[in-house]
PDB file of N, CA and C in Angstrom:
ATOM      1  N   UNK A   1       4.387 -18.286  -2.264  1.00  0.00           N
ATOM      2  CA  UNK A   1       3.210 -17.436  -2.107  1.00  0.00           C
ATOM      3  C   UNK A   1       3.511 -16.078  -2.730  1.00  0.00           C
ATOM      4  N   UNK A   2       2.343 -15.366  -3.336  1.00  0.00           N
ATOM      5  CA  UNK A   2       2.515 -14.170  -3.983  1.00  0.00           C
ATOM      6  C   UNK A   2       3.157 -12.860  -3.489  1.00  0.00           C
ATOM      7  N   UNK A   3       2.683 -13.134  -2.135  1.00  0.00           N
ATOM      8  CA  UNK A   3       3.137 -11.702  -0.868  1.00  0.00           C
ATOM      9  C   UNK A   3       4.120 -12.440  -0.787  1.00  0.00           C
ATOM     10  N   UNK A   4       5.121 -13.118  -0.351  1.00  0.00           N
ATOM     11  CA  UNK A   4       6.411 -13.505  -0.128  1.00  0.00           C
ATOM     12  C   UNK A   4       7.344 -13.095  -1.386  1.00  0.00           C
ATOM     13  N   UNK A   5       7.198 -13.097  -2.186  1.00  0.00           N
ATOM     14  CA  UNK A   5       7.617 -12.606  -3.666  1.00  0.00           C
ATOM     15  C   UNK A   5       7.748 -11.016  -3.662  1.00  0.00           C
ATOM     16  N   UNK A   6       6.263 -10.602  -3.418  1.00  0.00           N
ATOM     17  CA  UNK A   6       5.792  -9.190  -3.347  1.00  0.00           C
ATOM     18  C   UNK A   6       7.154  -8.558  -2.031  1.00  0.00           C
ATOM     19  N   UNK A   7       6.882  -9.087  -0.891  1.00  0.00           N
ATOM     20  CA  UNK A   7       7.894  -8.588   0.090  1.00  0.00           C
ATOM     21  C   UNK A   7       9.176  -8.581  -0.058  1.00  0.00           C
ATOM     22  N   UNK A   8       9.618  -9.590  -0.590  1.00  0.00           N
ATOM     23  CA  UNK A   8      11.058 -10.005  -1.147  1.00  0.00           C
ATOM     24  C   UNK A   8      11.418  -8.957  -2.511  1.00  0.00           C
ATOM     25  N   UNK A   9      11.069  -8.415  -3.207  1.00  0.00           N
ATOM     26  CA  UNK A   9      11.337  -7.909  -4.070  1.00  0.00           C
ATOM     27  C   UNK A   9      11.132  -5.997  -3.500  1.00  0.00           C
ATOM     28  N   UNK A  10       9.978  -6.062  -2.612  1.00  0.00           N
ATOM     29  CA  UNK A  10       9.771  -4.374  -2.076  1.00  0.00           C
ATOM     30  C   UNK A  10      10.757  -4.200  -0.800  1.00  0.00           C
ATOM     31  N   UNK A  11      11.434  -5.221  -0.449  1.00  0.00           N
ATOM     32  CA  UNK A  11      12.388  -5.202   0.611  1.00  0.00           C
ATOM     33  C   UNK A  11      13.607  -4.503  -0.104  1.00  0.00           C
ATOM     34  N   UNK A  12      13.643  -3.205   1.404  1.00  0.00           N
ATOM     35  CA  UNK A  12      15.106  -2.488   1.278  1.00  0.00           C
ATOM     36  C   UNK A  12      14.443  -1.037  -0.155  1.00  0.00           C
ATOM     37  N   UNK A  13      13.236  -1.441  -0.426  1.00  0.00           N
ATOM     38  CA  UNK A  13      12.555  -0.278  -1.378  1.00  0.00           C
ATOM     39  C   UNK A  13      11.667   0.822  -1.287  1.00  0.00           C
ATOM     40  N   UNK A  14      11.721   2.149  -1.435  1.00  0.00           N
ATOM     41  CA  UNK A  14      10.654   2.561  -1.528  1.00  0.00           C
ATOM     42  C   UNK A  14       9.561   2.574  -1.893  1.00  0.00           C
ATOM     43  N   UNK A  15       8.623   1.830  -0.955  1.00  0.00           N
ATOM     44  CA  UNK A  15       7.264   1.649  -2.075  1.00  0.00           C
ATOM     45  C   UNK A  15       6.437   2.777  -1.700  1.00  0.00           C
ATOM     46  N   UNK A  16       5.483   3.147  -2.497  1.00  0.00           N
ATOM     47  CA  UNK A  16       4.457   4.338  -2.163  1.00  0.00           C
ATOM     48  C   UNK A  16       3.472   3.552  -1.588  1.00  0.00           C
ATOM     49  N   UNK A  17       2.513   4.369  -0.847  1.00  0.00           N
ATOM     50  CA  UNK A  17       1.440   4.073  -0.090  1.00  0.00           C
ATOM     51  C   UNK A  17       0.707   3.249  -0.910  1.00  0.00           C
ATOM     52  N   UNK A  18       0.493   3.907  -2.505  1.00  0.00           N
ATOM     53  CA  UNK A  18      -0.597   3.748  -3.149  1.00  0.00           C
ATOM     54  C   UNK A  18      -0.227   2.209  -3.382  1.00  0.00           C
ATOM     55  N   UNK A  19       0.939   1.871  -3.467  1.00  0.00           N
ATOM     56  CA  UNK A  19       1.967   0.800  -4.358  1.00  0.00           C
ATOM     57  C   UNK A  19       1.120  -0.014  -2.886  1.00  0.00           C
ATOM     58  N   UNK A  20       1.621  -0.038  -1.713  1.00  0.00           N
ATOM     59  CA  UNK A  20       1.172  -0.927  -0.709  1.00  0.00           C
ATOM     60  C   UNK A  20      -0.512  -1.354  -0.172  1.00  0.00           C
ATOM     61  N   UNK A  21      -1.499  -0.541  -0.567  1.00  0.00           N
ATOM     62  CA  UNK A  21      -2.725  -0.540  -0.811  1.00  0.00           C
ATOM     63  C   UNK A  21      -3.200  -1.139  -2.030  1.00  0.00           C
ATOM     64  N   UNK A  22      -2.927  -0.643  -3.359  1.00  0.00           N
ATOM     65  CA  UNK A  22      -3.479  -1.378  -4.376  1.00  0.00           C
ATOM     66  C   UNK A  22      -2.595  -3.570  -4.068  1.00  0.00           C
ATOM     67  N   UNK A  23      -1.465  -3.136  -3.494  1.00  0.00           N
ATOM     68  CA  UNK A  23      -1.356  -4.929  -3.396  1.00  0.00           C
ATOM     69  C   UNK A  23      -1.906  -5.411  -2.535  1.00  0.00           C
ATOM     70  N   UNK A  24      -2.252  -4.568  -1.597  1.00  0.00           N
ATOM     71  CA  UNK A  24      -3.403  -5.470  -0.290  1.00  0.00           C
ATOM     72  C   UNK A  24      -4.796  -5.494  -1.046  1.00  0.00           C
ATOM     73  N   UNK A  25      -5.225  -4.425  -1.709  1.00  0.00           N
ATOM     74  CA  UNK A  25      -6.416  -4.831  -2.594  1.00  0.00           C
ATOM     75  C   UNK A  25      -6.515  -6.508  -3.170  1.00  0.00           C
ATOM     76  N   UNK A  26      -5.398  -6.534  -3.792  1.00  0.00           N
ATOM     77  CA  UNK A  26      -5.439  -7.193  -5.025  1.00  0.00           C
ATOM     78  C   UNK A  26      -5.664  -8.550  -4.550  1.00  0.00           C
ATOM     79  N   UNK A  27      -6.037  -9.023  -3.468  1.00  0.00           N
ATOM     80  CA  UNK A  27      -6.321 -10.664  -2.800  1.00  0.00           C
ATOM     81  C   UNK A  27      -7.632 -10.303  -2.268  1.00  0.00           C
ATOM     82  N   UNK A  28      -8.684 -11.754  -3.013  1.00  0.00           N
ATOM     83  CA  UNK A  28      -9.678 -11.550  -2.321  1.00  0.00           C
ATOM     84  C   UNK A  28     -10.196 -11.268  -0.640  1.00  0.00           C
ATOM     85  N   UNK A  29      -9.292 -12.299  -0.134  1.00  0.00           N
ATOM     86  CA  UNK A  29      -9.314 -12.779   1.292  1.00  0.00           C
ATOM     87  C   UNK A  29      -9.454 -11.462   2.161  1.00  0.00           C
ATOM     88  N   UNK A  30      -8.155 -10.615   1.829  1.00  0.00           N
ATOM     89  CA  UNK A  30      -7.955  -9.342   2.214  1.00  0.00           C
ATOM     90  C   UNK A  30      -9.049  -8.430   1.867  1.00  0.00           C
ATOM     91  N   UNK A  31      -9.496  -8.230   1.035  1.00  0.00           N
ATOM     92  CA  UNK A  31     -10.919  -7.530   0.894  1.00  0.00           C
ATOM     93  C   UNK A  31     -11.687  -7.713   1.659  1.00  0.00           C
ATOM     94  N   UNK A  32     -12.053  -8.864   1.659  1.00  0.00           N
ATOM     95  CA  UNK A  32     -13.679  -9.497   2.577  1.00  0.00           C
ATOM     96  C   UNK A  32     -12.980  -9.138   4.361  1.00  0.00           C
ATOM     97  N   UNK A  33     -12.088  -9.138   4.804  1.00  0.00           N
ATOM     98  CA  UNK A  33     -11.192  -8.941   5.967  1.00  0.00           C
ATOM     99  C   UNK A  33     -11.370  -7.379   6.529  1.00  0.00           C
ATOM    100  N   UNK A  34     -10.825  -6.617   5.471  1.00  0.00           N
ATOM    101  CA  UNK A  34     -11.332  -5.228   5.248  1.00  0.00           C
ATOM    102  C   UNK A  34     -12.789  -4.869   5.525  1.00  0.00           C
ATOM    103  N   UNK A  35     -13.563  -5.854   4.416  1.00  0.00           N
ATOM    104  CA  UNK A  35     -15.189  -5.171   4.818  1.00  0.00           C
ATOM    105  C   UNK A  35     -15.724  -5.953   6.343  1.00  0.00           C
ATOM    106  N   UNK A  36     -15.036  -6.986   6.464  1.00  0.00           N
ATOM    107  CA  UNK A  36     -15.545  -7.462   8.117  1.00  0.00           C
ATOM    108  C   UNK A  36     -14.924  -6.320   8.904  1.00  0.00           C
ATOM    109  N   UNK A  37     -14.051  -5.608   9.112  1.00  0.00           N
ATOM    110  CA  UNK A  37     -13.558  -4.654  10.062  1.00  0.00           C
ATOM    111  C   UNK A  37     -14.748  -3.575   9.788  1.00  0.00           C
ATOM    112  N   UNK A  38     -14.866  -3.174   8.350  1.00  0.00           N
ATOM    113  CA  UNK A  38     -15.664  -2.273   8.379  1.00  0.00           C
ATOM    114  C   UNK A  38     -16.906  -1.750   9.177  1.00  0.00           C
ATOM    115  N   UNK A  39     -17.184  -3.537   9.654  1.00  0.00           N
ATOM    116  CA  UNK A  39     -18.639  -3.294   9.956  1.00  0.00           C
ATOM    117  C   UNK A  39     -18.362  -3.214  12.147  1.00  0.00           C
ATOM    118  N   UNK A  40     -17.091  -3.738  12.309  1.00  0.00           N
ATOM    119  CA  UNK A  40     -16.597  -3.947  13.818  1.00  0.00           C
ATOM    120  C   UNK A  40     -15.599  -4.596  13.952  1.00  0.00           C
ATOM    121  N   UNK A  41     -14.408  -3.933  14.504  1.00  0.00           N
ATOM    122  CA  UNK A  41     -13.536  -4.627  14.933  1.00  0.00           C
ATOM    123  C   UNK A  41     -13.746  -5.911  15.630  1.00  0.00           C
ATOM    124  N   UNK A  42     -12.471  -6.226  15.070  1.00  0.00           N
ATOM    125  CA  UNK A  42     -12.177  -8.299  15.478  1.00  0.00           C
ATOM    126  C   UNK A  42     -11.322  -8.583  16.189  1.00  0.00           C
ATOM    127  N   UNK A  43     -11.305  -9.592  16.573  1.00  0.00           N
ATOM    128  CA  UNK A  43      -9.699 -10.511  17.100  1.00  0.00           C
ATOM    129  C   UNK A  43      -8.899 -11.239  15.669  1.00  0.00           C
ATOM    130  N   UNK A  44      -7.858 -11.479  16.193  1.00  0.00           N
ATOM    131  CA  UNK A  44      -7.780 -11.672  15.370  1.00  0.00           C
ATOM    132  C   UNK A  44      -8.299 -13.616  14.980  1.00  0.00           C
ATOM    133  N   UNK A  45      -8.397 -14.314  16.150  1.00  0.00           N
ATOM    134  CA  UNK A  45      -9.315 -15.652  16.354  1.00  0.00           C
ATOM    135  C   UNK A  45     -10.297 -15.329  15.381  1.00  0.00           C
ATOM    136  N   UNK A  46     -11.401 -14.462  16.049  1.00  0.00           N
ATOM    137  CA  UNK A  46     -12.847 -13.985  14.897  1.00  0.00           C
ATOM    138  C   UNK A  46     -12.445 -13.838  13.229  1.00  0.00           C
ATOM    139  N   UNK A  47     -11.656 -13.353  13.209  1.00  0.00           N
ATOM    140  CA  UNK A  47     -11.104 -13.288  11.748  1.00  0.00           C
ATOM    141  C   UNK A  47     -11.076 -14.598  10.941  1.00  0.00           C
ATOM    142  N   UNK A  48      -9.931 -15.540  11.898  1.00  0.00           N
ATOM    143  CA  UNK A  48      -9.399 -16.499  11.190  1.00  0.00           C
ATOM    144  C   UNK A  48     -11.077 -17.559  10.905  1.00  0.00           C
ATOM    145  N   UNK A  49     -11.551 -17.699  12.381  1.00  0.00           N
ATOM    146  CA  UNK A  49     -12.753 -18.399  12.280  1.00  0.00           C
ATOM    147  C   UNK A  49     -13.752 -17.894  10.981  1.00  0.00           C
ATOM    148  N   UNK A  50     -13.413 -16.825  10.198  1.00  0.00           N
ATOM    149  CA  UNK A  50     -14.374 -16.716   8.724  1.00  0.00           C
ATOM    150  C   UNK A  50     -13.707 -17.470   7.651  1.00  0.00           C
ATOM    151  N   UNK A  51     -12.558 -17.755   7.777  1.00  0.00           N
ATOM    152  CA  UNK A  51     -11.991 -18.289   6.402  1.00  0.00           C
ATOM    153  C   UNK A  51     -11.530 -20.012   6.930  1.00  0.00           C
ATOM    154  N   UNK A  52     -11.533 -20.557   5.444  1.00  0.00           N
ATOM    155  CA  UNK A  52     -11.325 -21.778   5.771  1.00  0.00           C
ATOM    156  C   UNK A  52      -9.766 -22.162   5.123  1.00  0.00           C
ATOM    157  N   UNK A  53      -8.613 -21.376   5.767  1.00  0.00           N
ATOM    158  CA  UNK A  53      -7.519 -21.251   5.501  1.00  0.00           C
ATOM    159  C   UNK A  53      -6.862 -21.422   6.925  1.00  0.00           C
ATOM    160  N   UNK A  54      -5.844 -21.759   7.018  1.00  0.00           N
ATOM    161  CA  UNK A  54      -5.082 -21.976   8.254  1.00  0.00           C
ATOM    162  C   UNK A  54      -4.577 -20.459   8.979  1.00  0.00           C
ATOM    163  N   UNK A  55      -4.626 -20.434  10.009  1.00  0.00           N
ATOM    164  CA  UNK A  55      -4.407 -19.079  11.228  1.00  0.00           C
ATOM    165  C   UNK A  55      -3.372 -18.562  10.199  1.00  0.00           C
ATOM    166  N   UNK A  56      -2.168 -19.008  10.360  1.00  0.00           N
ATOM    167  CA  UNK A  56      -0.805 -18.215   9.288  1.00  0.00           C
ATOM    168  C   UNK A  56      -1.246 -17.887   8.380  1.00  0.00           C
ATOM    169  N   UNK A  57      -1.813 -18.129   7.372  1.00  0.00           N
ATOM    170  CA  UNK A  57      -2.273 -17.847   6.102  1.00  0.00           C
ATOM    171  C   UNK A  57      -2.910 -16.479   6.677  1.00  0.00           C
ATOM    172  N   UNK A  58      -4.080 -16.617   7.562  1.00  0.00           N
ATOM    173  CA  UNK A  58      -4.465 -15.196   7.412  1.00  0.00           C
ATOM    174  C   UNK A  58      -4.065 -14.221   8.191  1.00  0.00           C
ATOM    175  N   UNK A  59      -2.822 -14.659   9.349  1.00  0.00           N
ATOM    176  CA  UNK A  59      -1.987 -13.226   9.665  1.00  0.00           C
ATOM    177  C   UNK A  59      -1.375 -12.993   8.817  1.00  0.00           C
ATOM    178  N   UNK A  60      -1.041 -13.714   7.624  1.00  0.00           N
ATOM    179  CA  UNK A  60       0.136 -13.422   6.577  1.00  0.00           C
ATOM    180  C   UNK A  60      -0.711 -11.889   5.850  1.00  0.00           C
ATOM    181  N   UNK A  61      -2.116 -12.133   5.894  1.00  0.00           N
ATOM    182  CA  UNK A  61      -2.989 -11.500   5.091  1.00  0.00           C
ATOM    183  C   UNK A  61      -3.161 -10.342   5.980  1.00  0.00           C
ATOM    184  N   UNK A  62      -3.443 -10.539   7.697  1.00  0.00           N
ATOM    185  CA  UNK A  62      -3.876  -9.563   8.132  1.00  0.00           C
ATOM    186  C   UNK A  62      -2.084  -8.345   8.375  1.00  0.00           C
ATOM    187  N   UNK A  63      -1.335  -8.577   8.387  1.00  0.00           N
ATOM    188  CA  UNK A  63       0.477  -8.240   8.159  1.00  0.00           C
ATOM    189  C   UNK A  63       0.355  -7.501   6.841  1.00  0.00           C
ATOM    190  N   UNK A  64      -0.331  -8.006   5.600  1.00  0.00           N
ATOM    191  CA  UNK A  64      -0.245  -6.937   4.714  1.00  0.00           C
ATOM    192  C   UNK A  64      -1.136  -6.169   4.716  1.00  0.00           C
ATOM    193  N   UNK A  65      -2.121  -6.158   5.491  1.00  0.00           N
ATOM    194  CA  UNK A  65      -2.715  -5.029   5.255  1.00  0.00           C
ATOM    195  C   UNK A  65      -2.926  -4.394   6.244  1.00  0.00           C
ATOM    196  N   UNK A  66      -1.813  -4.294   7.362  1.00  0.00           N
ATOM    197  CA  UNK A  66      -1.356  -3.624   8.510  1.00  0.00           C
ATOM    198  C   UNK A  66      -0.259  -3.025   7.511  1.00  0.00           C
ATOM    199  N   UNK A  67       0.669  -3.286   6.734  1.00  0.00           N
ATOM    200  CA  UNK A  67       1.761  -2.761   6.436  1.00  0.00           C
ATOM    201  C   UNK A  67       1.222  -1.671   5.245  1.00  0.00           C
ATOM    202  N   UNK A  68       0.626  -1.721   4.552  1.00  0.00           N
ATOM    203  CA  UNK A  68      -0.702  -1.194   3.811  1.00  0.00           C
ATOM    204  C   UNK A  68      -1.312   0.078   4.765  1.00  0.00           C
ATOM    205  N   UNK A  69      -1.067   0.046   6.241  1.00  0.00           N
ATOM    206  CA  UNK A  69      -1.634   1.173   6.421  1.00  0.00           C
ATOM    207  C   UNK A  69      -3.253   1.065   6.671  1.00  0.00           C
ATOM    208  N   UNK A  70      -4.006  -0.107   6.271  1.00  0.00           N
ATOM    209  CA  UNK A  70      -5.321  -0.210   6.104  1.00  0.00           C
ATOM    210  C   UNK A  70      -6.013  -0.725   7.960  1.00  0.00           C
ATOM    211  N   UNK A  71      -5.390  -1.155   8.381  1.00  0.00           N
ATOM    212  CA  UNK A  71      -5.452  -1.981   9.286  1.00  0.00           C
ATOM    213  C   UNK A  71      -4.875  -1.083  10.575  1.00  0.00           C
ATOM    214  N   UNK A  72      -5.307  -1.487  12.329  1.00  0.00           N
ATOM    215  CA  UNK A  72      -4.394  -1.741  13.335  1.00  0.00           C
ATOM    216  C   UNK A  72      -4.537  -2.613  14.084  1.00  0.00           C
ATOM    217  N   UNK A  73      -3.882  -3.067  15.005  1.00  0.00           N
ATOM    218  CA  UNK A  73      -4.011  -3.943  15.680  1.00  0.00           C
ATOM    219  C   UNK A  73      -3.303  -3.456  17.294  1.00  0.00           C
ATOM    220  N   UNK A  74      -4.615  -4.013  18.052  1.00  0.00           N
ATOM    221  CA  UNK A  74      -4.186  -3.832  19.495  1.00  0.00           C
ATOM    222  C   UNK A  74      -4.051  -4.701  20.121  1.00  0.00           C
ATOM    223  N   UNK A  75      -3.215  -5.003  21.135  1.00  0.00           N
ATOM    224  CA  UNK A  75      -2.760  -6.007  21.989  1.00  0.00           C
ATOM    225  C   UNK A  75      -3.588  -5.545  23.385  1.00  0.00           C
ATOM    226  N   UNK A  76      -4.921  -6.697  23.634  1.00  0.00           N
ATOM    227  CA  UNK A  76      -5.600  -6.339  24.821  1.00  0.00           C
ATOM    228  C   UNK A  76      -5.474  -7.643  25.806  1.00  0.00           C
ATOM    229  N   UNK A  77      -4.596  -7.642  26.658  1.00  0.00           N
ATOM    230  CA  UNK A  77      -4.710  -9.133  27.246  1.00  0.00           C
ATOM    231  C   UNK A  77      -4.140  -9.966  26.279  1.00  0.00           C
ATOM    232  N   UNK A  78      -4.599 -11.380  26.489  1.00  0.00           N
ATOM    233  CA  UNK A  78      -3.970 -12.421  25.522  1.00  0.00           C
ATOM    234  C   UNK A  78      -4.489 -12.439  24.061  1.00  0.00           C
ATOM    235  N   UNK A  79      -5.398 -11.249  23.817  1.00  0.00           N
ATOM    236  CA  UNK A  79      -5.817 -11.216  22.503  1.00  0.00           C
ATOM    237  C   UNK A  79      -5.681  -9.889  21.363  1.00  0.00           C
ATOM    238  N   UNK A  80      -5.111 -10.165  20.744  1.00  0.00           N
ATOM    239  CA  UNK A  80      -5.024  -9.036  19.315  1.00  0.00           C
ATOM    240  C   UNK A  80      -6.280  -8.828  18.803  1.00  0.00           C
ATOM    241  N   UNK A  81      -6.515  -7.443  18.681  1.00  0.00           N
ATOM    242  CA  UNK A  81      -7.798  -6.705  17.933  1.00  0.00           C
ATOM    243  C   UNK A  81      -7.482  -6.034  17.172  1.00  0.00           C
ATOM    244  N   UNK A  82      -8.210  -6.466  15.746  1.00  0.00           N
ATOM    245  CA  UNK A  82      -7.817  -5.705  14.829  1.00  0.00           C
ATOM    246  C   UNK A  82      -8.525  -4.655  14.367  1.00  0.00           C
ATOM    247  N   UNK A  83      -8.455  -3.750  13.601  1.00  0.00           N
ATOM    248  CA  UNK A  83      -9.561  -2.651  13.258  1.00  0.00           C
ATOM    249  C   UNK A  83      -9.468  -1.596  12.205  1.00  0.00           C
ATOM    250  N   UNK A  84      -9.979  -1.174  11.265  1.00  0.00           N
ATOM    251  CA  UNK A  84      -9.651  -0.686  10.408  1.00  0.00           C
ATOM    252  C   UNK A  84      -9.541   0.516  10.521  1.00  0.00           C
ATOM    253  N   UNK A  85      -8.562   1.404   9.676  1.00  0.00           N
ATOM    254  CA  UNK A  85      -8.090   2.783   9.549  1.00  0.00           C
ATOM    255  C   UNK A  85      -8.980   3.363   8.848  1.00  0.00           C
ATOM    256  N   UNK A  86      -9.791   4.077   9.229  1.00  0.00           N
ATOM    257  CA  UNK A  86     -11.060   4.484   8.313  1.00  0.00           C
ATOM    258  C   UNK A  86     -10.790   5.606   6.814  1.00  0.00           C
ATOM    259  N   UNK A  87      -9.797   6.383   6.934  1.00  0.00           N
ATOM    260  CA  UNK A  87      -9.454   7.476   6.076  1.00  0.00           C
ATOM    261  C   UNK A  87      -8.592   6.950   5.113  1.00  0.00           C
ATOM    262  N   UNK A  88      -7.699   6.101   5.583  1.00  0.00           N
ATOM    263  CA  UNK A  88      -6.441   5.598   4.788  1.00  0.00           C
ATOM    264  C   UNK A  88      -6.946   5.139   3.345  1.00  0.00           C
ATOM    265  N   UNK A  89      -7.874   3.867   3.163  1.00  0.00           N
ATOM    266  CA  UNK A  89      -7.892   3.577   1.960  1.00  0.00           C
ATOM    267  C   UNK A  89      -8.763   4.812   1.046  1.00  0.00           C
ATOM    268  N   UNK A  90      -9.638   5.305   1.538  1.00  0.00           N
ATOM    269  CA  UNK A  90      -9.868   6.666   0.979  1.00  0.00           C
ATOM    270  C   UNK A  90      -9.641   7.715   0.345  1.00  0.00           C
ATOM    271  N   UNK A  91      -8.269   8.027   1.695  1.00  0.00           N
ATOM    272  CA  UNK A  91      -7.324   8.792   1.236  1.00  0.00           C
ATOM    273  C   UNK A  91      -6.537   8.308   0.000  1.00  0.00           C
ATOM    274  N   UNK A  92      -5.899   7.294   0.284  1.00  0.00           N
ATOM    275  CA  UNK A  92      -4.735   6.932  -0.781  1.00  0.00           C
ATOM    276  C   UNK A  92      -5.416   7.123  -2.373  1.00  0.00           C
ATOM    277  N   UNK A  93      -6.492   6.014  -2.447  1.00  0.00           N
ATOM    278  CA  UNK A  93      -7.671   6.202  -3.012  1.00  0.00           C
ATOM    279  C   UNK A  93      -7.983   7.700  -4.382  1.00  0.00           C
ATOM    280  N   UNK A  94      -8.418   8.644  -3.014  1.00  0.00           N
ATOM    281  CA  UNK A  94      -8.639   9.973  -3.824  1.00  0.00           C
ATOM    282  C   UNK A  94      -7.407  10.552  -4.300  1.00  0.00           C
ATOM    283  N   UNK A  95      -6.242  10.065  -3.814  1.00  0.00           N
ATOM    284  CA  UNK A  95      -4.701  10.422  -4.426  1.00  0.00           C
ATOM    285  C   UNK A  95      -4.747   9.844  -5.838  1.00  0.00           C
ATOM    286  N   UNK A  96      -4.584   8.683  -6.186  1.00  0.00           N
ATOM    287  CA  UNK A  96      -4.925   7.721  -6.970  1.00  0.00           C
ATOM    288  C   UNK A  96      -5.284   8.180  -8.135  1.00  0.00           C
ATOM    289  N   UNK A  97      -6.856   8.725  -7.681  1.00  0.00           N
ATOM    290  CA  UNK A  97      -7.676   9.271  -8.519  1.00  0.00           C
ATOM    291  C   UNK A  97      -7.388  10.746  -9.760  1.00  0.00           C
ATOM    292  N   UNK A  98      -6.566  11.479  -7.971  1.00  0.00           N
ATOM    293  CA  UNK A  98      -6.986  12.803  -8.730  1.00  0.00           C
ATOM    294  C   UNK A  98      -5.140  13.008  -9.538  1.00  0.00           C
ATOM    295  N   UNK A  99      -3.956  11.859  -9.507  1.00  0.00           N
ATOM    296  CA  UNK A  99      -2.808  11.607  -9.918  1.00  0.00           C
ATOM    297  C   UNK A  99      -3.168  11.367 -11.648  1.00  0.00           C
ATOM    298  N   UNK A 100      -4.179  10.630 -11.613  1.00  0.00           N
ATOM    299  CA  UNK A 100      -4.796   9.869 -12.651  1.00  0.00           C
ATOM    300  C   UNK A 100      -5.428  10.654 -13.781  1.00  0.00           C
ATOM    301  N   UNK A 101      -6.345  11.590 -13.143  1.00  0.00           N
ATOM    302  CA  UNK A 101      -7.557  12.478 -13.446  1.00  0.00           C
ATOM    303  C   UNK A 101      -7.517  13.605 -13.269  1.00  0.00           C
ATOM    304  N   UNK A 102      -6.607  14.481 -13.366  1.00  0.00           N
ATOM    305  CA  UNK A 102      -6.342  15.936 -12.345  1.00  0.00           C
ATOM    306  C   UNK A 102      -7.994  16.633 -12.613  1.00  0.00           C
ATOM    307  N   UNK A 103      -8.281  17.297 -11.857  1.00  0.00           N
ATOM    308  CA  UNK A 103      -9.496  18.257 -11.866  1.00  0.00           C
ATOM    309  C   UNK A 103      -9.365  19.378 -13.077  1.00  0.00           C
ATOM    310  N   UNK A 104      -9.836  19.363 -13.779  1.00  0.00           N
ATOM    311  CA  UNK A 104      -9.832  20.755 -15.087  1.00  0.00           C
ATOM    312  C   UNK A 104      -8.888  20.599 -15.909  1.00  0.00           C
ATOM    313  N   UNK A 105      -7.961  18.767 -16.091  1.00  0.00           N
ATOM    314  CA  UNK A 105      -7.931  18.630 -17.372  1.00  0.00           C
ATOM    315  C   UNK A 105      -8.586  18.142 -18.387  1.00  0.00           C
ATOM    316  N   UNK A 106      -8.469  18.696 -19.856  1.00  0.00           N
ATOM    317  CA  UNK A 106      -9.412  18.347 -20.741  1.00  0.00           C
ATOM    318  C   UNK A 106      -9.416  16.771 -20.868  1.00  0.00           C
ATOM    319  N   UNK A 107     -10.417  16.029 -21.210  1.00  0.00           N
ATOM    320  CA  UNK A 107     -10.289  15.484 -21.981  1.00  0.00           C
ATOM    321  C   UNK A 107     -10.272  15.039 -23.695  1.00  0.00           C
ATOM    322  N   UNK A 108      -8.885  14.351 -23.781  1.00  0.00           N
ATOM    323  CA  UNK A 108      -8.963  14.261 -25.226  1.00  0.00           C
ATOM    324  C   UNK A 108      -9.789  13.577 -25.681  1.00  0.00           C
ATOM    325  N   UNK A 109     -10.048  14.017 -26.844  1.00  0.00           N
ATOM    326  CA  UNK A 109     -10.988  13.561 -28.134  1.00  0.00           C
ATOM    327  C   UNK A 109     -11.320  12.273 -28.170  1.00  0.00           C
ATOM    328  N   UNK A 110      -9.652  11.505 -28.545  1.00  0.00           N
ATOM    329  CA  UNK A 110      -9.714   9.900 -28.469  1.00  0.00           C
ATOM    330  C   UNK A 110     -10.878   9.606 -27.748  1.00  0.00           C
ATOM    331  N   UNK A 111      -9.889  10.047 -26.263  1.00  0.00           N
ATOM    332  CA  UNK A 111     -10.718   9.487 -25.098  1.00  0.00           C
ATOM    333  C   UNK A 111     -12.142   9.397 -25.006  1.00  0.00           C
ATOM    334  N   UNK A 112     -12.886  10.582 -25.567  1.00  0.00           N
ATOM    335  CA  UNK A 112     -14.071  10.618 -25.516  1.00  0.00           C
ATOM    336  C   UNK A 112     -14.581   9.543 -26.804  1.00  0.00           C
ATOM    337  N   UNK A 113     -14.131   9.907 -28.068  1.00  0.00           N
ATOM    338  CA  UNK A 113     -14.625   8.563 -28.949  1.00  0.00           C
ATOM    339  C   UNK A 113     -14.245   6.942 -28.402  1.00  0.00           C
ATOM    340  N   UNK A 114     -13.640   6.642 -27.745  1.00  0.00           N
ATOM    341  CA  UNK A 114     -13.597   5.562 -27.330  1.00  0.00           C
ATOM    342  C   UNK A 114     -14.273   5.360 -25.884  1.00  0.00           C
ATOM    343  N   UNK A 115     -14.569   6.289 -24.816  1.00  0.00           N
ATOM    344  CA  UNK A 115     -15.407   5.998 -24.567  1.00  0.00           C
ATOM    345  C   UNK A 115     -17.304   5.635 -24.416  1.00  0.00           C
ATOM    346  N   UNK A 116     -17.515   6.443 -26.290  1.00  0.00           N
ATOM    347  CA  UNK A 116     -18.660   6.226 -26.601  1.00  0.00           C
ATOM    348  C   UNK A 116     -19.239   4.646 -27.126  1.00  0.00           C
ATOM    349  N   UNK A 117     -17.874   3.940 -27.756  1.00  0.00           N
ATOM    350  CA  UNK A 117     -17.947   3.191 -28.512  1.00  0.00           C
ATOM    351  C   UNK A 117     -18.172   1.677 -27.382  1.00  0.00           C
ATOM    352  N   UNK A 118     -17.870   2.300 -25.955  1.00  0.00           N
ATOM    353  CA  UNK A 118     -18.023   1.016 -25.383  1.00  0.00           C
ATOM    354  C   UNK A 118     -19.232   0.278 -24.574  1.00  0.00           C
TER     355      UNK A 118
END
């Protein structure tokens, strides 16, 4: 599996936030997981019951994107609730952005002829 690879190789590493967010992005499953929290926290049962993947498969999913920062999870009774970090992907996000894009640098020329041409 891709995250087993991904973990195995960021193990014992510094990864940046941004580094652990853009890889929880990068799986559909985890997205649609994300926008179900968005709308109300879950169990994590409710979760699994949307996908037609086996329970492990999607704690494997809901684990990265707890480790990602995107996610928490509470232990209420015999059931885990999960729920999303509302600022985090945002935050990291507008980091991202403004790392990328600083505010009041020019853009070059190129840049602008190639983005006319598209």
């Amino acid at each position: 599996m891709e995250d087993e690879a991904f973990d195995d190789m960021m193990e014992g590493s510094s990864t940046s936030a941004a580094q652990r967010v853009f890889h929880a992005l990068s799986s559909a499953p985890r997205r649609k997981i994300l926008a179900y929290l968005s709308a109300s926290g879950l169990t994590a049962g409710e979760i699994a019951d949307r996908f037609s993947m086996s329970k492990p498969a999607v704690s494997q999913h809901l684990s990265v994107l707890e480790t990602a920062g995107l996610i928490k999870r509470e232990k209420q009774g015999q059931f885990v609730h999960y729920s999303l970090i509302e600022n985090n992907l945002v935050n990291v996000l507008n980091g991202f952005v403004q790392e990328v894009c600083p505010v009041g640098r020019p853009i070059k020329k190129e840049s602008q002829a190639r983005a006319r041409t598209k």
